[in-house]
PDB file of N, CA and C in Angstrom:
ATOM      1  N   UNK A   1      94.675 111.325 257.024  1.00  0.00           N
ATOM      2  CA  UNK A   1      95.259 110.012 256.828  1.00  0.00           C
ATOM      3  C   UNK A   1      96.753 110.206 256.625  1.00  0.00           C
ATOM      4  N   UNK A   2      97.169 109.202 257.308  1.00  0.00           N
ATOM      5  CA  UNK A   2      99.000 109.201 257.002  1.00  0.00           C
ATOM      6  C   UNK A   2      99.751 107.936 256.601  1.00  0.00           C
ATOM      7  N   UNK A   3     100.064 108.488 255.573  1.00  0.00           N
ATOM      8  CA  UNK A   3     101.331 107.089 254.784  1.00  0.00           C
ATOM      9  C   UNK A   3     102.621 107.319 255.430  1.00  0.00           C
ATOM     10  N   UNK A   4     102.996 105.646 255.651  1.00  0.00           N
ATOM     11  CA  UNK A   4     104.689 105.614 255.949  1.00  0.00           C
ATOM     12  C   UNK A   4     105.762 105.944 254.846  1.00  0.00           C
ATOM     13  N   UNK A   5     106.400 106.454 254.241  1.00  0.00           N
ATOM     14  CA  UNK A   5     107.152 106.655 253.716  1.00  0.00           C
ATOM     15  C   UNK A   5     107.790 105.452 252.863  1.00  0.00           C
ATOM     16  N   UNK A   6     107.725 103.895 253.686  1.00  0.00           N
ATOM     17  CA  UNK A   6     107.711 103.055 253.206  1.00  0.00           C
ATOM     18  C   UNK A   6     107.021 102.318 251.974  1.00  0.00           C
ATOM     19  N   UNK A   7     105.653 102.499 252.509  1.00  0.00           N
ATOM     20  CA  UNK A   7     104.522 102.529 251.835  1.00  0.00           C
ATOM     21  C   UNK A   7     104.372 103.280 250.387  1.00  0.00           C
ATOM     22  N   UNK A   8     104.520 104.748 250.343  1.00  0.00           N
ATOM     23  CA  UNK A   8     104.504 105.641 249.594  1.00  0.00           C
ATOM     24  C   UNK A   8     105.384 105.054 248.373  1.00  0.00           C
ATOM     25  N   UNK A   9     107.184 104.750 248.913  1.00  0.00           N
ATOM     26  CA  UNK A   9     108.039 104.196 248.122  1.00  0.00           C
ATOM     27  C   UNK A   9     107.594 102.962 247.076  1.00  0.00           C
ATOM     28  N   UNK A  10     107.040 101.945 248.095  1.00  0.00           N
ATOM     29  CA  UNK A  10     106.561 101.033 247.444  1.00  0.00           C
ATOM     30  C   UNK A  10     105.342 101.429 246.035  1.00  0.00           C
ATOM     31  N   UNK A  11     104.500 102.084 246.642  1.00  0.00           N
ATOM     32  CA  UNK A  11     103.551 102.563 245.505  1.00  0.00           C
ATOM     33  C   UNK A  11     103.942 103.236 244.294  1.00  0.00           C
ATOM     34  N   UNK A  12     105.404 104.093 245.002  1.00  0.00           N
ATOM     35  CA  UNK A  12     105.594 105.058 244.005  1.00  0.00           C
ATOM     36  C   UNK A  12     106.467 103.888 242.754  1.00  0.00           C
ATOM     37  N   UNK A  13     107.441 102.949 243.189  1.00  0.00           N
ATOM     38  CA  UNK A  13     107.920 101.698 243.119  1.00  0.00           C
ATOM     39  C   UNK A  13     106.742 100.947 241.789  1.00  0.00           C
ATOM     40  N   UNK A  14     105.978 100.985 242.034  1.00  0.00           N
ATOM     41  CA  UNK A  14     104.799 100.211 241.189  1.00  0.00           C
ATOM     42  C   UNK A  14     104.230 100.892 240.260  1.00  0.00           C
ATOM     43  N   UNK A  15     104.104 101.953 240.537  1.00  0.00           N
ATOM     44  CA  UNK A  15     103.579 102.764 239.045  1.00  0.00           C
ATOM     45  C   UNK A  15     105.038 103.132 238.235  1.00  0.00           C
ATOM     46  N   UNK A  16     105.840 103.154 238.798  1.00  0.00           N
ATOM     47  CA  UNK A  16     106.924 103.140 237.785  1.00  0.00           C
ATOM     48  C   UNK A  16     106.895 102.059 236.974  1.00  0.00           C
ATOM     49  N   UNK A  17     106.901 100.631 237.591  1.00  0.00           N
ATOM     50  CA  UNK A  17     107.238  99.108 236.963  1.00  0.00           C
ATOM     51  C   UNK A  17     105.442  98.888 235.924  1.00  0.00           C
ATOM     52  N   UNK A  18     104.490  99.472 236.612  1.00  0.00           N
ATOM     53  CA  UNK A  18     103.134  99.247 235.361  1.00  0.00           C
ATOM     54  C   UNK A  18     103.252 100.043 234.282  1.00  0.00           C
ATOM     55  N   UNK A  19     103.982 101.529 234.561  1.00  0.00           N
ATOM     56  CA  UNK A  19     104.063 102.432 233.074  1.00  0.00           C
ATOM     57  C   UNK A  19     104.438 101.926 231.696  1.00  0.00           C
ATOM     58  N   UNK A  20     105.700 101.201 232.402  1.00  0.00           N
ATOM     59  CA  UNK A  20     106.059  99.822 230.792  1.00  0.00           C
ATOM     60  C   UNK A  20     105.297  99.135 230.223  1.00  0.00           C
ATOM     61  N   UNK A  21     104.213  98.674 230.960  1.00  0.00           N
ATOM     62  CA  UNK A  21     103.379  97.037 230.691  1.00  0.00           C
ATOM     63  C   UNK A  21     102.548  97.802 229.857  1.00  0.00           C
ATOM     64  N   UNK A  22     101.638  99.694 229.813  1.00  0.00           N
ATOM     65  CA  UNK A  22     101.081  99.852 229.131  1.00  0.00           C
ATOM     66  C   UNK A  22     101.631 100.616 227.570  1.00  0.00           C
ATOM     67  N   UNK A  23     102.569 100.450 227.409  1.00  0.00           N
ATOM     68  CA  UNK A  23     103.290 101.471 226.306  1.00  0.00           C
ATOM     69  C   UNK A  23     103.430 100.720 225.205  1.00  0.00           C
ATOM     70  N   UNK A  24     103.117 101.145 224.323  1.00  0.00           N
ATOM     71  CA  UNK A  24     102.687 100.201 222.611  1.00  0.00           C
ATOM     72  C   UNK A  24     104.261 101.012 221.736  1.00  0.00           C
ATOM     73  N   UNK A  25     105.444  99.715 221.396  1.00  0.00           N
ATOM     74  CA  UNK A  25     106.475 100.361 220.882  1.00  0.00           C
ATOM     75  C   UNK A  25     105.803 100.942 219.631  1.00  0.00           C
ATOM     76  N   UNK A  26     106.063 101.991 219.273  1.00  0.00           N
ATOM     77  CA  UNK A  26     106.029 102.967 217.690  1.00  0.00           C
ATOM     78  C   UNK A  26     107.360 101.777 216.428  1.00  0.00           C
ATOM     79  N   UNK A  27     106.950 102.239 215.734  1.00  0.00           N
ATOM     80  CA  UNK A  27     107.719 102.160 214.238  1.00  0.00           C
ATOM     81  C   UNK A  27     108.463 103.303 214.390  1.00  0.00           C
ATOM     82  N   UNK A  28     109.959 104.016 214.706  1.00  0.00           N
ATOM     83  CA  UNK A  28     110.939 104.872 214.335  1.00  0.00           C
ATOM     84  C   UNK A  28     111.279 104.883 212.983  1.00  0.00           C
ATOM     85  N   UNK A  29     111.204 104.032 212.080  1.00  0.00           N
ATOM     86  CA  UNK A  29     112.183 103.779 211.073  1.00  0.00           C
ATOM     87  C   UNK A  29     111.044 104.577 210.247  1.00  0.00           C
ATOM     88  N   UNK A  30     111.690 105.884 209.871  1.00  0.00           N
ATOM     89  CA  UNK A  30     110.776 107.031 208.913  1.00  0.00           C
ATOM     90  C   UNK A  30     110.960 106.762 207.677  1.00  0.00           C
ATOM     91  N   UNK A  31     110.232 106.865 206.581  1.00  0.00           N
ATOM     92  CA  UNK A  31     110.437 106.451 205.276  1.00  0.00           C
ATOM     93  C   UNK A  31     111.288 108.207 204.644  1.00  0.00           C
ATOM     94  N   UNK A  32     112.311 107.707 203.855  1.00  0.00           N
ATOM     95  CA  UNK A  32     112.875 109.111 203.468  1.00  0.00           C
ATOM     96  C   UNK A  32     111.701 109.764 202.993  1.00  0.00           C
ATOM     97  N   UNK A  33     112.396 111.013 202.968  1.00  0.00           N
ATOM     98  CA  UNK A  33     111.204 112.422 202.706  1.00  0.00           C
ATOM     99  C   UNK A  33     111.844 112.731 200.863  1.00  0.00           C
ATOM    100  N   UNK A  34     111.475 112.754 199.838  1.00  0.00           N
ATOM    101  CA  UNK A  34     112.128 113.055 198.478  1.00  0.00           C
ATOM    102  C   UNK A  34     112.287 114.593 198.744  1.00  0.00           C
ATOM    103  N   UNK A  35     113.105 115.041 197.656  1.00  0.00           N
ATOM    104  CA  UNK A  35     113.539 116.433 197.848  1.00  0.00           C
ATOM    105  C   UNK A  35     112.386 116.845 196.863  1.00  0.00           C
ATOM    106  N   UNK A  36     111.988 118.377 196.957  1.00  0.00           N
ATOM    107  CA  UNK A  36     111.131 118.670 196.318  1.00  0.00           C
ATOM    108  C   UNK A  36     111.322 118.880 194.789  1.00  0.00           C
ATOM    109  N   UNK A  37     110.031 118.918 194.145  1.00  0.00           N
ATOM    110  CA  UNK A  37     110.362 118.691 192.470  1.00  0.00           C
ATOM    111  C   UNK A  37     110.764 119.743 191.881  1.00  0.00           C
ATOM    112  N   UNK A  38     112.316 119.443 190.898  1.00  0.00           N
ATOM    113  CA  UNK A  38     112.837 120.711 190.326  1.00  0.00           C
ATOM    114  C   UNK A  38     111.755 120.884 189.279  1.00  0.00           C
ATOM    115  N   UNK A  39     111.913 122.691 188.849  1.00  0.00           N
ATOM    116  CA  UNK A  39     110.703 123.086 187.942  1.00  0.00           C
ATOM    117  C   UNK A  39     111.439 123.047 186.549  1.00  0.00           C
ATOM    118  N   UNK A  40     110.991 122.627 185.800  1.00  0.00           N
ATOM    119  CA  UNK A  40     111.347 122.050 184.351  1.00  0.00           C
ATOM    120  C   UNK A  40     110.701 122.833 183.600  1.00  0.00           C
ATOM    121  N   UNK A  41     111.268 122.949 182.219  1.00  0.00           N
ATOM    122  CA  UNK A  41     110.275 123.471 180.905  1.00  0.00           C
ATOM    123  C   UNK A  41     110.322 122.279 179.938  1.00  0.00           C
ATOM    124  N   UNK A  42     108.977 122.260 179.674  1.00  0.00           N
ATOM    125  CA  UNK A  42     108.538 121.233 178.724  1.00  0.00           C
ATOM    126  C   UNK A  42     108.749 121.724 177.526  1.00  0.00           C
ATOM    127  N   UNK A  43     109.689 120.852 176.614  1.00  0.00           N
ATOM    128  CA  UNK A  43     109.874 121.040 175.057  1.00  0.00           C
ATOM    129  C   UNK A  43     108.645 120.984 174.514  1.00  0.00           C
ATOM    130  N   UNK A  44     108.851 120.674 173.102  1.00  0.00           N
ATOM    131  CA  UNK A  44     107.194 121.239 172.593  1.00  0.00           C
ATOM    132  C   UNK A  44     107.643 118.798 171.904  1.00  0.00           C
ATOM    133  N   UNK A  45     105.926 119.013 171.281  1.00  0.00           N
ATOM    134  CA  UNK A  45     106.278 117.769 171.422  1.00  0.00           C
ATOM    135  C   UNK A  45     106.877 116.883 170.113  1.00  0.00           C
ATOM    136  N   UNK A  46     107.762 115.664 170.305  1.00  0.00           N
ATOM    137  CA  UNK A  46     108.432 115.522 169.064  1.00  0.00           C
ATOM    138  C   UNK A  46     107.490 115.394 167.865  1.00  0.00           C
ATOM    139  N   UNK A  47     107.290 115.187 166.800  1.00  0.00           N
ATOM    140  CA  UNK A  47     106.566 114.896 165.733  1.00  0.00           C
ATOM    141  C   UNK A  47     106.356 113.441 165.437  1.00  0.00           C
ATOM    142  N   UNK A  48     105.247 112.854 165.561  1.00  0.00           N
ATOM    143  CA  UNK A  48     105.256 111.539 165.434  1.00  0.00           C
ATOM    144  C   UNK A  48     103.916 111.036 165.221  1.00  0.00           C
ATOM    145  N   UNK A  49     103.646 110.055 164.258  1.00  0.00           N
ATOM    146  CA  UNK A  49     102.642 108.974 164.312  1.00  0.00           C
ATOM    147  C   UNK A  49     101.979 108.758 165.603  1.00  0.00           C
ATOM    148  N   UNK A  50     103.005 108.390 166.449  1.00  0.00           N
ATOM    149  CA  UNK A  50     101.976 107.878 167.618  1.00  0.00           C
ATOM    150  C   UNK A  50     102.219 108.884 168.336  1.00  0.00           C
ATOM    151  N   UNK A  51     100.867 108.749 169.317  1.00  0.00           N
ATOM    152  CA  UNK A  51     100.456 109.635 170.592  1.00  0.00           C
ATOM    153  C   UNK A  51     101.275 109.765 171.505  1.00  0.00           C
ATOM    154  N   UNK A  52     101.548 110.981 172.030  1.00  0.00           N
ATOM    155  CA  UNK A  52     102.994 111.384 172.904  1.00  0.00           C
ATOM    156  C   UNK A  52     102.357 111.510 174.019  1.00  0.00           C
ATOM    157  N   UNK A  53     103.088 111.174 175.146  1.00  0.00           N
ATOM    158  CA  UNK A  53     102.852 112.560 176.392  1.00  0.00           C
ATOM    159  C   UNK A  53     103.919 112.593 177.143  1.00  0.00           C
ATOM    160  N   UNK A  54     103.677 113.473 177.973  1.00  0.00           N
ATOM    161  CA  UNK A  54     104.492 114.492 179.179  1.00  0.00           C
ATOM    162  C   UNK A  54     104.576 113.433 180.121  1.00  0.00           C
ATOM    163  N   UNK A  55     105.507 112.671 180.583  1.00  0.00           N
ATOM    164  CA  UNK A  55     106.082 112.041 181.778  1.00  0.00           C
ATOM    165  C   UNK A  55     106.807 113.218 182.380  1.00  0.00           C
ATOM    166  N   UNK A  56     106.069 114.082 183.546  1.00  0.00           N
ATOM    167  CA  UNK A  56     107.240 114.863 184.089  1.00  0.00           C
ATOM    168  C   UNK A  56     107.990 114.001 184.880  1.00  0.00           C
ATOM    169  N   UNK A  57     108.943 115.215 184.804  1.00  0.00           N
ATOM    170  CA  UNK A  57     110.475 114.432 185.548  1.00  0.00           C
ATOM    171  C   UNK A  57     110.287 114.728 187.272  1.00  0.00           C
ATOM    172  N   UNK A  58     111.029 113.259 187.464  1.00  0.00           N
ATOM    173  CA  UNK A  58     110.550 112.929 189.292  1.00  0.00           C
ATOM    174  C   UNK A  58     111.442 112.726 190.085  1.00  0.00           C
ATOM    175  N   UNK A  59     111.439 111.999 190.746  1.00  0.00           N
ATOM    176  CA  UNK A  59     112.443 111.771 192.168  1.00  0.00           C
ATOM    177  C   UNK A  59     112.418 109.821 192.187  1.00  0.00           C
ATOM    178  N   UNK A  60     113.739 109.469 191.810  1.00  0.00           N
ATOM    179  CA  UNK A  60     112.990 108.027 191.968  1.00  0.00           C
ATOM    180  C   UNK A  60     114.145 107.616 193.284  1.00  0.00           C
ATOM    181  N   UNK A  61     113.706 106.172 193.728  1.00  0.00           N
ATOM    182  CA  UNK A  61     114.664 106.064 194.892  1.00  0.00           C
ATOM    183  C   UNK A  61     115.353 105.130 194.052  1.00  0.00           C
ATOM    184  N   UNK A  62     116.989 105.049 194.605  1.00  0.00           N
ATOM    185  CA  UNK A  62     117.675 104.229 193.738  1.00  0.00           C
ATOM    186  C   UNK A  62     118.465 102.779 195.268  1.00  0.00           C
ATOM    187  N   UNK A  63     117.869 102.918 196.266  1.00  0.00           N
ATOM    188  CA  UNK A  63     118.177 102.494 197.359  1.00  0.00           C
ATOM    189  C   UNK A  63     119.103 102.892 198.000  1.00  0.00           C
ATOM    190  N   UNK A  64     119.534 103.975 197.987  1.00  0.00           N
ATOM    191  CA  UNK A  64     120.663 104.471 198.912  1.00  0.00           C
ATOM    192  C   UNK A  64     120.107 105.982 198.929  1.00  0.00           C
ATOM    193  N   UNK A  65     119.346 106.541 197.934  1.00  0.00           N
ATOM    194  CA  UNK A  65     119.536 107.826 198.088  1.00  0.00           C
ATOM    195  C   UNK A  65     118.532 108.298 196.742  1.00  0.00           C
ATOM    196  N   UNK A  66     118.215 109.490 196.546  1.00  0.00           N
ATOM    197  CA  UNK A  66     116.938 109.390 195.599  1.00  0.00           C
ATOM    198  C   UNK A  66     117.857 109.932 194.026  1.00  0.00           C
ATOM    199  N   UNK A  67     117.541 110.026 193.054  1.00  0.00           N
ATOM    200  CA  UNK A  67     117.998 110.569 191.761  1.00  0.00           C
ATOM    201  C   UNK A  67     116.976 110.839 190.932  1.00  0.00           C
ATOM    202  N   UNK A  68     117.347 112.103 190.211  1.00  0.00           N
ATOM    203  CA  UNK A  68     116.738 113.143 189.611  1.00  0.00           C
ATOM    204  C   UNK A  68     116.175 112.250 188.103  1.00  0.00           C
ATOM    205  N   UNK A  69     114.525 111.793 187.565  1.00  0.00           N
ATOM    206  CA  UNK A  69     114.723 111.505 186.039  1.00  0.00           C
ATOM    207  C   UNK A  69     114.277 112.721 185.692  1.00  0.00           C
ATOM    208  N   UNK A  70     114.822 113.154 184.552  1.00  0.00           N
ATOM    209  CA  UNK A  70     114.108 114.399 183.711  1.00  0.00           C
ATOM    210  C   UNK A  70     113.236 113.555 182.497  1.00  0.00           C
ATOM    211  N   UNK A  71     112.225 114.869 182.844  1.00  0.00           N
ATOM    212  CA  UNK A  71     110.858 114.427 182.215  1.00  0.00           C
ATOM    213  C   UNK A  71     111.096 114.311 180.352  1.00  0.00           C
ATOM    214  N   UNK A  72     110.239 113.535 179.866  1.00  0.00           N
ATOM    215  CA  UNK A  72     110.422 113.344 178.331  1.00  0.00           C
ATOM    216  C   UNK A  72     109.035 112.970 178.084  1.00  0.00           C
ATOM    217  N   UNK A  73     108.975 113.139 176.927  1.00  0.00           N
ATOM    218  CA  UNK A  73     107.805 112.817 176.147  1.00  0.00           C
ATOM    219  C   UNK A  73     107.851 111.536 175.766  1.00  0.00           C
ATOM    220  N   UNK A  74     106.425 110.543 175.710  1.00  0.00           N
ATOM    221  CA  UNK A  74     106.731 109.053 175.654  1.00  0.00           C
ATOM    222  C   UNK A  74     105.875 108.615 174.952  1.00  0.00           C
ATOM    223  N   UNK A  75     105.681 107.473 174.356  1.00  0.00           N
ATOM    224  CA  UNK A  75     104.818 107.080 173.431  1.00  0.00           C
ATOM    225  C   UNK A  75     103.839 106.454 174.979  1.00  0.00           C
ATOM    226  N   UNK A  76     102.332 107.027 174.051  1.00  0.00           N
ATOM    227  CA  UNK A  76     101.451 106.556 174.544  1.00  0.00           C
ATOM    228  C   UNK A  76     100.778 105.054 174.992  1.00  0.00           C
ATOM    229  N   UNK A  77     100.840 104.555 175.915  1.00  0.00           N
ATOM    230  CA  UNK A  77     101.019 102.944 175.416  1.00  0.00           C
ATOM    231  C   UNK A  77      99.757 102.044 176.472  1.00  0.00           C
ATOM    232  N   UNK A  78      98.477 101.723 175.797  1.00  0.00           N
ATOM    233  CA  UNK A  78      97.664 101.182 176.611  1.00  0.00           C
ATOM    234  C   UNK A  78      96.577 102.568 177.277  1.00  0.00           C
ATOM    235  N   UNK A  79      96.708 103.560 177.373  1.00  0.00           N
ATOM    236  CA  UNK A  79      95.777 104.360 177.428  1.00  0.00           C
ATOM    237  C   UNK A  79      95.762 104.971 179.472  1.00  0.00           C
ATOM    238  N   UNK A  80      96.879 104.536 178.940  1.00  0.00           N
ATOM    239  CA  UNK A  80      97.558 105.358 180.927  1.00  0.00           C
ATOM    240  C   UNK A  80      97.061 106.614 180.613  1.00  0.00           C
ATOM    241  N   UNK A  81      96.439 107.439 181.722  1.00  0.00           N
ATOM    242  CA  UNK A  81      96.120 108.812 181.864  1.00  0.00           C
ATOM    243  C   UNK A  81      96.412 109.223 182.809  1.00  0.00           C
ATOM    244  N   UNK A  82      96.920 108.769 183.812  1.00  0.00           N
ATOM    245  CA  UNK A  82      97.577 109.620 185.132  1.00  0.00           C
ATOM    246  C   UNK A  82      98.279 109.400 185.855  1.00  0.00           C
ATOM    247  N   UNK A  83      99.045 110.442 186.310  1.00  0.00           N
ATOM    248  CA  UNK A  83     100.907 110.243 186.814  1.00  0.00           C
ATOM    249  C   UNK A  83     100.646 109.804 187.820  1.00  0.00           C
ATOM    250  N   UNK A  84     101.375 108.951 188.717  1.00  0.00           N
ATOM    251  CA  UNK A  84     101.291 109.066 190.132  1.00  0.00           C
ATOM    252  C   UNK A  84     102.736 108.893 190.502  1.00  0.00           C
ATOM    253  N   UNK A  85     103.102 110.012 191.181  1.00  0.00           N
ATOM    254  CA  UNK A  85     104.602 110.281 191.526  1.00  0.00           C
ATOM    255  C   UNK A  85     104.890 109.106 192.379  1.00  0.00           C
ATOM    256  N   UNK A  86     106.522 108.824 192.341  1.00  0.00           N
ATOM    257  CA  UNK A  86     106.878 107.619 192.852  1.00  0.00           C
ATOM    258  C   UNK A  86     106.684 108.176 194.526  1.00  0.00           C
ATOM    259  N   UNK A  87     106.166 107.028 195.647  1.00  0.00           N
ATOM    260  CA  UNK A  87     106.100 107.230 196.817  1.00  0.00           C
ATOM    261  C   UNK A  87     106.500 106.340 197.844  1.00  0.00           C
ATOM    262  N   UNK A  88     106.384 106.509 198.982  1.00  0.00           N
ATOM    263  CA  UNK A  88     106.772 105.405 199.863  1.00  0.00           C
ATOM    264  C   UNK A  88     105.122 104.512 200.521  1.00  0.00           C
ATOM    265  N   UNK A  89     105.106 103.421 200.723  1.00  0.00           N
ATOM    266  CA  UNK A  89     103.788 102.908 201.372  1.00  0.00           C
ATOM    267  C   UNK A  89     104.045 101.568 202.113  1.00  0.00           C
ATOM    268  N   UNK A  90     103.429 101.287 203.001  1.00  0.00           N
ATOM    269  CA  UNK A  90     103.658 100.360 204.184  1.00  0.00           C
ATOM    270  C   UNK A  90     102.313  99.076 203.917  1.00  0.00           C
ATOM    271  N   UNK A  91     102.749  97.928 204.339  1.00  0.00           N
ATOM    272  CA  UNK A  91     101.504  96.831 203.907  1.00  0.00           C
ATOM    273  C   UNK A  91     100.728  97.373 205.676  1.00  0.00           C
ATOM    274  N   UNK A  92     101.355  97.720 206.346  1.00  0.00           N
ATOM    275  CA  UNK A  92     101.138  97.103 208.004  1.00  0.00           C
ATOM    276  C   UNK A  92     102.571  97.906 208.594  1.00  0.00           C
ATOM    277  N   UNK A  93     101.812  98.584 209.873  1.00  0.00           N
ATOM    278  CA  UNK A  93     102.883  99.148 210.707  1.00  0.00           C
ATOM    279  C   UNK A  93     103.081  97.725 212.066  1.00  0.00           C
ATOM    280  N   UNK A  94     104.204  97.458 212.254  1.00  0.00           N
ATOM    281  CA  UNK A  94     105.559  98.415 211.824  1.00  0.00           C
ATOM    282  C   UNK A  94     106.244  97.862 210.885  1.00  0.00           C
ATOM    283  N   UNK A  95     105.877  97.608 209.706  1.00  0.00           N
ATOM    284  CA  UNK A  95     106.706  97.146 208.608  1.00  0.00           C
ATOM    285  C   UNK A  95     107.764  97.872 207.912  1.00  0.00           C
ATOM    286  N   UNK A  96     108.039  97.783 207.648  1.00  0.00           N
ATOM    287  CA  UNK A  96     109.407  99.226 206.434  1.00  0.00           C
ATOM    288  C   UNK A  96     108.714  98.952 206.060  1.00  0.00           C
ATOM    289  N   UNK A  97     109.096 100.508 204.903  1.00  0.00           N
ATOM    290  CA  UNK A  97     108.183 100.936 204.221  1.00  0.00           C
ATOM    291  C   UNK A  97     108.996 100.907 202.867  1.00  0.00           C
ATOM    292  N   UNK A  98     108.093 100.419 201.380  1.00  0.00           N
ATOM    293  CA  UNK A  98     108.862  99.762 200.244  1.00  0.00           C
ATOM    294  C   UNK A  98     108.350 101.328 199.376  1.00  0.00           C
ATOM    295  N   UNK A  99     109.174 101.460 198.630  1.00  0.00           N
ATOM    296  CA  UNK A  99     109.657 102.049 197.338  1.00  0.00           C
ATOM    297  C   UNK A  99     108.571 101.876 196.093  1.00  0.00           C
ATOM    298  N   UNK A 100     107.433 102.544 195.484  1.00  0.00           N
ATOM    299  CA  UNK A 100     106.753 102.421 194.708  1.00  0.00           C
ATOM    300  C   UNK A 100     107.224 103.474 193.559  1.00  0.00           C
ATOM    301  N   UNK A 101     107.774 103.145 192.520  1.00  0.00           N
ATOM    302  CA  UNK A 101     108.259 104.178 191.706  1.00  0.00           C
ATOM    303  C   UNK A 101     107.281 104.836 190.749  1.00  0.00           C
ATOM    304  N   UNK A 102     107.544 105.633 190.199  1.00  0.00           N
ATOM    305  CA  UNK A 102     106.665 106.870 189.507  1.00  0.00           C
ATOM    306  C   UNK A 102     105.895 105.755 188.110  1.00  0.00           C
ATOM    307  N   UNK A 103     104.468 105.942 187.872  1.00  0.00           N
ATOM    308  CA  UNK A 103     104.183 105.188 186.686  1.00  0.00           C
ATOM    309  C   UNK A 103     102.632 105.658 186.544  1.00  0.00           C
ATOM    310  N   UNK A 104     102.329 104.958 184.986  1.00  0.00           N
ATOM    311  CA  UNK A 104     101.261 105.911 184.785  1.00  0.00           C
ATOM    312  C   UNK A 104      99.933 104.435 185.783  1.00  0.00           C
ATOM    313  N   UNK A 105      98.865 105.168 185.687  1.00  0.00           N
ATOM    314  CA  UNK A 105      97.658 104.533 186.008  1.00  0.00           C
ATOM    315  C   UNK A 105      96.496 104.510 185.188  1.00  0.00           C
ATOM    316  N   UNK A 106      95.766 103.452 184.708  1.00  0.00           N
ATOM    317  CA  UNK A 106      94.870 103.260 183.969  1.00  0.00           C
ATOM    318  C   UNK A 106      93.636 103.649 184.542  1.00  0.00           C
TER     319      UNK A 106
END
C-alpha cells in the first residue's frame, strides 16, 4: 500500500492537533519543602505544680519563608498527647496548598 505524502502530512497534521485535547494540566505550584529539623538538647524539666511537656522545636512557615521555634517545655493543657509537626495540605488539586502549623492533638 502507498500513501501520498500529502496524505501522510495531513495525518501526521492531526495527531499533533488531538495530543492537546487529551492532556490533563498538572498543579506546578509545589508546596515548599521545610529544612530539616535542627537536633536540640532538652533541658531537664522546670519545677512546677502543673504538668509540663516537651514541645520540640519546629519549622513554622511565616509566609515568605520558614523560621526556626525552639522547643520549650509547656504547661499541659486539656490532655494533648501528640505532636504533629507543622505541614503543608491541599483541600483538592489543583488548589494551593495552605500552611497547617505545628500543634498538639487530642
Amino acid at each position: 500500500m502507498r500513501f501520498s505524502p500529502p496524505l501522510l502530512a495531513a495525518c501526521f497534521a492531526a495527531g499533533l492537533a488531538l495530543t492537546g485535547c487529551s492532556t490533563v494540566k498538572e498543579n506546578t505550584g509545589a508546596c515548599p519543602v521545610p529544612p530539616p529539623l535542627k537536633t536540640e538538647e532538652r533541658p531537664k524539666p522546670p519545677v512546677s505544680e502543673d504538668t509540663q511537656i516537651w514541645q520540640p522545636g519546629h519549622w513554622d512557615w511565616n509566609g515568605s519563608g520558614y523560621t526556626w521555634r525552639e522547643g520549650a517545655w509547656i504547661k499541659r493543657a486539656g490532655g494533648g498527647n501528640l505532636w504533629m509537626d507543622g505541614h503543608w495540605e491541599r483541600d483538592r488539586v489543583p488548589a494551593p496548598c495552605y500552611w497547617v502549623p505545628a500543634h498538639w492533638v487530642q
